[in-house]
Protein backbone atom coordinates (compact mmCIF):
# COMPACT_ATOMS: atom_id res chain seq x y z
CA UNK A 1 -12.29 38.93 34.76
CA UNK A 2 -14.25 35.73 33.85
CA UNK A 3 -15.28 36.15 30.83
CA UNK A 4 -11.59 36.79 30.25
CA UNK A 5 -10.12 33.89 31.65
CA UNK A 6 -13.41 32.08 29.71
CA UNK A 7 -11.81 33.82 26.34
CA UNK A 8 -8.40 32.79 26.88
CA UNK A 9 -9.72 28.97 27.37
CA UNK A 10 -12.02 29.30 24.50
CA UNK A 11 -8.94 30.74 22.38
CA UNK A 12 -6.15 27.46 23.73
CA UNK A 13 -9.33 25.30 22.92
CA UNK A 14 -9.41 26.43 19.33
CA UNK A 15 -5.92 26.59 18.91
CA UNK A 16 -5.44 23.05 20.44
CA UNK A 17 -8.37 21.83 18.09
CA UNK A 18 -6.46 23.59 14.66
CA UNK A 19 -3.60 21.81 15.52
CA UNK A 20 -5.59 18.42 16.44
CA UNK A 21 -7.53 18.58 13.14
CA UNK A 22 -3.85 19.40 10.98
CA UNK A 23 -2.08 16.37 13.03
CA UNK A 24 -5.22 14.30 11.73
CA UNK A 25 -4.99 15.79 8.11
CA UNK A 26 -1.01 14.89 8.03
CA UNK A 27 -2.06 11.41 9.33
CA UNK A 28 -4.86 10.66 5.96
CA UNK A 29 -1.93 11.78 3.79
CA UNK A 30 0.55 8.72 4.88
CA UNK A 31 3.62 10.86 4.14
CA UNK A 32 5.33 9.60 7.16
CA UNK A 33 5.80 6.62 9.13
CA UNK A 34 3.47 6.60 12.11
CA UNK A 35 5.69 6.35 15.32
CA UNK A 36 3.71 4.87 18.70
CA UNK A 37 3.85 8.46 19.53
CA UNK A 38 1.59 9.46 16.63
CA UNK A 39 -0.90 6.27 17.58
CA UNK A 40 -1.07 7.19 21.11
CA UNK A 41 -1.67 10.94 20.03
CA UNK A 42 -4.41 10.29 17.79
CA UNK A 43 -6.34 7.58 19.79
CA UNK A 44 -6.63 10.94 22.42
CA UNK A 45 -7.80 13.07 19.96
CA UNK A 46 -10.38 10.27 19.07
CA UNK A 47 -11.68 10.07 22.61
CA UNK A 48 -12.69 13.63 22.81
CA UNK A 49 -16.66 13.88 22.29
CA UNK A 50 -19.38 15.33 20.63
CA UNK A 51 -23.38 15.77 20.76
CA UNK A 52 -24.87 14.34 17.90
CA UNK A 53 -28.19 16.14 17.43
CA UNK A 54 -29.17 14.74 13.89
CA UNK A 55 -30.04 11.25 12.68
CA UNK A 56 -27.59 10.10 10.74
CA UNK A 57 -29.66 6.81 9.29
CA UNK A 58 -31.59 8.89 6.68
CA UNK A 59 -30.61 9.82 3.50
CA UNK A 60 -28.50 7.04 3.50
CA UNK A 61 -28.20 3.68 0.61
CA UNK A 62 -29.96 0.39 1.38
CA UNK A 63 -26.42 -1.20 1.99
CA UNK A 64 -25.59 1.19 4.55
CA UNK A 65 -28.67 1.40 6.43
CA UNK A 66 -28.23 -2.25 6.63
CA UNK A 67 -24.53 -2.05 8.22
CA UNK A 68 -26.08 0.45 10.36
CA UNK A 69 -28.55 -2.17 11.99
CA UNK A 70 -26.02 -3.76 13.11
CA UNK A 71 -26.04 -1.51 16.57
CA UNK A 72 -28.95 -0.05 17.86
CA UNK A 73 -29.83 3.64 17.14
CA UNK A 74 -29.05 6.22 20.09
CA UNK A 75 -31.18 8.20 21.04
CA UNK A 76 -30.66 12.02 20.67
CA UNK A 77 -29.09 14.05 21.58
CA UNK A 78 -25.73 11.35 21.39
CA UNK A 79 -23.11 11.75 22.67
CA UNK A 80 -20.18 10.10 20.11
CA UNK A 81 -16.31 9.77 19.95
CA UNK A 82 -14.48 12.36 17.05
CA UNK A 83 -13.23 9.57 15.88
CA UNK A 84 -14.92 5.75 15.99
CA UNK A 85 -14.12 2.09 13.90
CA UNK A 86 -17.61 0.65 13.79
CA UNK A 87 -19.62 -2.17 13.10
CA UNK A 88 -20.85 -0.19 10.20
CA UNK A 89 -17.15 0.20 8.92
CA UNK A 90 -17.86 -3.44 8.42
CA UNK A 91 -18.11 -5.19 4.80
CA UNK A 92 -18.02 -8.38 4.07
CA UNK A 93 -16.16 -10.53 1.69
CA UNK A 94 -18.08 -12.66 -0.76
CA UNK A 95 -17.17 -16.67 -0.32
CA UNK A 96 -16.64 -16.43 -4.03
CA UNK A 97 -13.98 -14.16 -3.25
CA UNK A 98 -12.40 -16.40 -0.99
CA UNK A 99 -9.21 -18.34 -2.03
CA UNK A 100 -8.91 -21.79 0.37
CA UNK A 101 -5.32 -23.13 1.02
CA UNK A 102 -5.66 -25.94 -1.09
CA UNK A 103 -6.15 -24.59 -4.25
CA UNK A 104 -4.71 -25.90 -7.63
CA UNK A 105 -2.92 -22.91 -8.44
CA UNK A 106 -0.50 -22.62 -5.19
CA UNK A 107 -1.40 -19.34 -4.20
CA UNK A 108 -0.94 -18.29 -0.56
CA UNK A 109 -2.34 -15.50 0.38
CA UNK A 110 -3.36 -13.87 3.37
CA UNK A 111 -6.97 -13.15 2.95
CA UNK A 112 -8.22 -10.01 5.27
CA UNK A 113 -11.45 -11.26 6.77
CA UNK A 114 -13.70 -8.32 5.56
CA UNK A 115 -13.57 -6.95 1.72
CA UNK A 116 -13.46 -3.46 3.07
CA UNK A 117 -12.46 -1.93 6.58
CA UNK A 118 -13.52 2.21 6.49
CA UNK A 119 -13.62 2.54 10.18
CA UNK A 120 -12.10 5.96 10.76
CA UNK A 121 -8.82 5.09 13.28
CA UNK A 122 -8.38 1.49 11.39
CA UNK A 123 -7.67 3.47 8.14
CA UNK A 124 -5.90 6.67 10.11
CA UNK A 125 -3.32 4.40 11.88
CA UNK A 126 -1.98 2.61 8.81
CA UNK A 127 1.59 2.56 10.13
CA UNK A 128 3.30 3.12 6.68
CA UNK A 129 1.31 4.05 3.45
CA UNK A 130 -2.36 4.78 2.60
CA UNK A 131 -3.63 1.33 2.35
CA UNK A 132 -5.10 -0.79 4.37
CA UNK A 133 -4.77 -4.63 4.15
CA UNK A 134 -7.92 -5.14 2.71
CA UNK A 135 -6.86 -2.50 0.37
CA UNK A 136 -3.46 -3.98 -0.08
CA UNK A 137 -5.39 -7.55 -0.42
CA UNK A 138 -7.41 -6.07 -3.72
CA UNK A 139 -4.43 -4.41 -5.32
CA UNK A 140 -2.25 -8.12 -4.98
CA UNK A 141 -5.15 -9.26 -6.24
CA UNK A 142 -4.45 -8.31 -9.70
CA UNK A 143 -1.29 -10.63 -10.22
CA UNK A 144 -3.81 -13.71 -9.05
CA UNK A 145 -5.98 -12.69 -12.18
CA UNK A 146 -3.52 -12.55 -14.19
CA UNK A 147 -2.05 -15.73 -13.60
CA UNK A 148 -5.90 -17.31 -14.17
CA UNK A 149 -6.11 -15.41 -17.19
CA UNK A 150 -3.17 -16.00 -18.87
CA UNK A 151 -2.97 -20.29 -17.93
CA UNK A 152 -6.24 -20.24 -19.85
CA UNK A 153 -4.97 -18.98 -22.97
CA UNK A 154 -3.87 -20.93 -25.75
CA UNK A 155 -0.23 -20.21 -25.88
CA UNK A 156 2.20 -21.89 -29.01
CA UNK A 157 5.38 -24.05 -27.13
CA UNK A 158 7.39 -20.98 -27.42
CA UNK A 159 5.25 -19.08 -25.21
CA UNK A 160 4.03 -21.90 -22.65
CA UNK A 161 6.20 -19.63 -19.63
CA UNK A 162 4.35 -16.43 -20.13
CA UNK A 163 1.99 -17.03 -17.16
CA UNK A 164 4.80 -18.07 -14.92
CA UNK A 165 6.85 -14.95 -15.98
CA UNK A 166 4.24 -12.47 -15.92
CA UNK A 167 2.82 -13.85 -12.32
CA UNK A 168 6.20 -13.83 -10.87
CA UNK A 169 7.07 -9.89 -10.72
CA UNK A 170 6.06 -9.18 -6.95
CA UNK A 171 7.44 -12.55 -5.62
CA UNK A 172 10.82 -11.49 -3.45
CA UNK A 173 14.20 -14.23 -3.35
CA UNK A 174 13.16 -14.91 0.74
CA UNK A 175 9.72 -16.51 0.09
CA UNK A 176 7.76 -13.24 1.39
CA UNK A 177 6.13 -12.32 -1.79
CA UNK A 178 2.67 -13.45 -3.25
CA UNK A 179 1.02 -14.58 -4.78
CA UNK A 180 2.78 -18.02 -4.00
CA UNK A 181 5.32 -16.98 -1.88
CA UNK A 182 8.57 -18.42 -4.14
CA UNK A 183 11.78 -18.98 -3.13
CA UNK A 184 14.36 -17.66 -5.51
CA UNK A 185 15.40 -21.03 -6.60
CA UNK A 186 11.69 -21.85 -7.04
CA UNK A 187 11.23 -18.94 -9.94
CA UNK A 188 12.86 -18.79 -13.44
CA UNK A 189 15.97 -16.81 -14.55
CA UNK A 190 12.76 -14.50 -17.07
CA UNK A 191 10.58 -14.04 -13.50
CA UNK A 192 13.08 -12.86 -11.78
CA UNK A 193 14.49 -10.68 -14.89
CA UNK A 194 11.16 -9.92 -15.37
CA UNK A 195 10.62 -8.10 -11.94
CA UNK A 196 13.41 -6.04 -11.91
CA UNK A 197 11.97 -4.58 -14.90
CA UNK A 198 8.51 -3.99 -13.36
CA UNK A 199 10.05 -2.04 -10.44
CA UNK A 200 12.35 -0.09 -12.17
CA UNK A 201 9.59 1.06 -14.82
CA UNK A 202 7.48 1.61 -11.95
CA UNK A 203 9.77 4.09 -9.94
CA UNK A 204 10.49 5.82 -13.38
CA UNK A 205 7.06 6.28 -14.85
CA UNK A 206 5.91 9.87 -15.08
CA UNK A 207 2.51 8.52 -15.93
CA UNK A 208 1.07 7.51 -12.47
CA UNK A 209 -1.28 9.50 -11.02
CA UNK A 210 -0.51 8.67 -7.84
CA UNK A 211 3.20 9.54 -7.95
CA UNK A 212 5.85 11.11 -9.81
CA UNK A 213 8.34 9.59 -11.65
CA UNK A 214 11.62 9.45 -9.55
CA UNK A 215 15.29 10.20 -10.89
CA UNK A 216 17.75 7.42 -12.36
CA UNK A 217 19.91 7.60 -9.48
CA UNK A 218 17.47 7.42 -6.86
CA UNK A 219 15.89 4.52 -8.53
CA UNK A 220 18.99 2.31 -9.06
CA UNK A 221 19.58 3.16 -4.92
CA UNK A 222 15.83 2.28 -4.30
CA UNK A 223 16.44 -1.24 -6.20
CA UNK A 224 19.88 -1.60 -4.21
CA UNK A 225 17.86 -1.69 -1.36
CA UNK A 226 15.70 -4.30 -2.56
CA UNK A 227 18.52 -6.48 -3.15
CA UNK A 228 19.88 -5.88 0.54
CA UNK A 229 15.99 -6.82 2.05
CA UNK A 230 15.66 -10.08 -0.49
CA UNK A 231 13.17 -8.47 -2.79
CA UNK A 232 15.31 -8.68 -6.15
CA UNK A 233 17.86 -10.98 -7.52
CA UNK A 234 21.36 -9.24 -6.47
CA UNK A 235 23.02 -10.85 -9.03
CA UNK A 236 20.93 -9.88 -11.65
CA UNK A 237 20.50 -6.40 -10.55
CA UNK A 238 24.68 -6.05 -10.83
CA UNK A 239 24.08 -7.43 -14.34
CA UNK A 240 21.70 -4.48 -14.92
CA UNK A 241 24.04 -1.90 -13.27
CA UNK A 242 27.41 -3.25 -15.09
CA UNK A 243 26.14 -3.39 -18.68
CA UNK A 244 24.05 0.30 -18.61
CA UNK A 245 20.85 -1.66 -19.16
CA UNK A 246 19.27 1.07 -17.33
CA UNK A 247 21.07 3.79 -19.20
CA UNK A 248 19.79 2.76 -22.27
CA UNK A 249 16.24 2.55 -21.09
CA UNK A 250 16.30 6.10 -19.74
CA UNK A 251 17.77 7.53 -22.81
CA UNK A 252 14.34 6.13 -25.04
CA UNK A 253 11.67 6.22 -22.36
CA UNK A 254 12.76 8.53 -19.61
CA UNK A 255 12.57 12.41 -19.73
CA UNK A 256 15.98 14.33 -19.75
CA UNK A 257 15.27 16.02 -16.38
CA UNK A 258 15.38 12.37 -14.48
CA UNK A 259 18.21 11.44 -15.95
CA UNK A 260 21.27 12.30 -13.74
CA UNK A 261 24.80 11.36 -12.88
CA UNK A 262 24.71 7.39 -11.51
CA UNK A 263 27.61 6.13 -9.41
CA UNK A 264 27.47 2.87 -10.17
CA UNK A 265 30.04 1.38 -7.04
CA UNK A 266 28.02 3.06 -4.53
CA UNK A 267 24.94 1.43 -6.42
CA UNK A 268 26.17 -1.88 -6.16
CA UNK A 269 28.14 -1.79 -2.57
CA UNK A 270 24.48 -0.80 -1.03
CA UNK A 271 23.07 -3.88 -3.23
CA UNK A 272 25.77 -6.02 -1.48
CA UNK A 273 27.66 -6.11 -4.78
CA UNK A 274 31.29 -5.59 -5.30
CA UNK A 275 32.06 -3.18 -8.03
């Protein structure tokens, strides 16, 4: 009788640890929102244990094995977490790399305090998304270079906006953007033309390897969104919508299978827009 009572526990335990381990996988992916629920779920399965037998500071690069000084070595047999941020995790940005307030080109970002962040339940518990905000901090990071690049280059009269209009495409109308954080008054009628054209290429393009390109409806309702939260012009989104500027684009760039029925008053009453 005990050993089958000890084989029925061993059998929940397994079961309990599949479906642990798949809840975990599902979390990495970033599919879905995480709800407090799904915090408070994984921060238990983080807190069950294991015995460490091995050393785990051999084998290892320099750079590591100098994070890993950082705390002193256990001894073993150890007895760790499943699931643990450490001081390891830990790496640190470069001054070089870091922009003060005052500096000539008005950018205001929010600089994460460490370049990179890998500890396990700080990258697991990303509540929306894959990144991180160190992540999301080196990705922004591109529109900052291109602004630098471009204000260096010797542009003819005719041309003198191209840094202004090509660093303006992830600024939103409420001042929430970046790299400067723009009102909509503060950015020209091209920078704000000029992002509605970068998102809706974006959501289109078949040519990302991290998505797929999306269908012309569901676009244009993505983008009517953005006009409802601030992140787009409204009024030049309508402009896009009324004269098939978008219809046109998807006949020469987009493949026939995205290209579907649009209704162009539902459209523009979720932008805020009357037909």
């Amino acid at each position: 009788r005990v050993s089958v009572e000890s084989a029925t526990l061993r059998d929940e335990l397994l079961a309990t640890l599949d479906d642990e381990f798949a809840f975990v996988a599902r979390t990495n992916l970033g599919g879905e929102a995480m709800a407090d629920a799904d915090i408070a779920r994984l921060d238990s399965i983080a807190a069950r244990t294991w015995t460490r037998t091995l050393d785990d500071r051999i084998g290892v690069a320099w750079e590591e094995a100098k994070r890993q000084e950082r705390s002193a070595a256990p001894s073993l047999p150890a007895e760790e977490r499943l699931l643990a941020d450490k001081l390891e995790h830990l790496i640190e940005r470069p001054p070089a790399e870091i922009i003060p307030a005052d500096n000539p080109w008005g950018f205001k970002l929010d600089v994460p305090q460490h370049k990179f962040n890998r500890g396990e339940l700080h990258n697991l518990r990303i509540g929306r998304g894959t990144l991180t905000a160190e992540e999301r901090y080196i990705i922004n990071h591109h529109i900052v270079q291109t602004i630098l690049m471009l204000s260096r280059l010797p542009f003819p009269a005719h041309l003198r906006h191209v840094a202004e209009i090509a660093g303006g495409h992830h600024e939103k109308m409420d001042g929430s953007g970046y790299p400067k954080r723009l009102l909509r008054e503060q950015m020209s009628l091209p920078a704000r033309m000029m992002a509605i054209a970068d998102i809706f290429e974006a959501l289109t393009a078949v040519d990302r390897p991290y998505k797929k390109g999306k269908l012309l409806s569901e676009s244009l309702n993505i983008m009517a969104g953005m006009c409802k939260g601030a992140h787009i012009d409204p009024e030049l989104f309508g402009l896009f919508v009324r004269t098939k500027i978008y219809q046109r684009y998807a006949e020469r760039f987009m493949k026939a299978e995205q290209i579907d029925g649009v209704d162009e008053a539902s459209v523009l009453s979720k932008a805020g827009l009357t037909g």
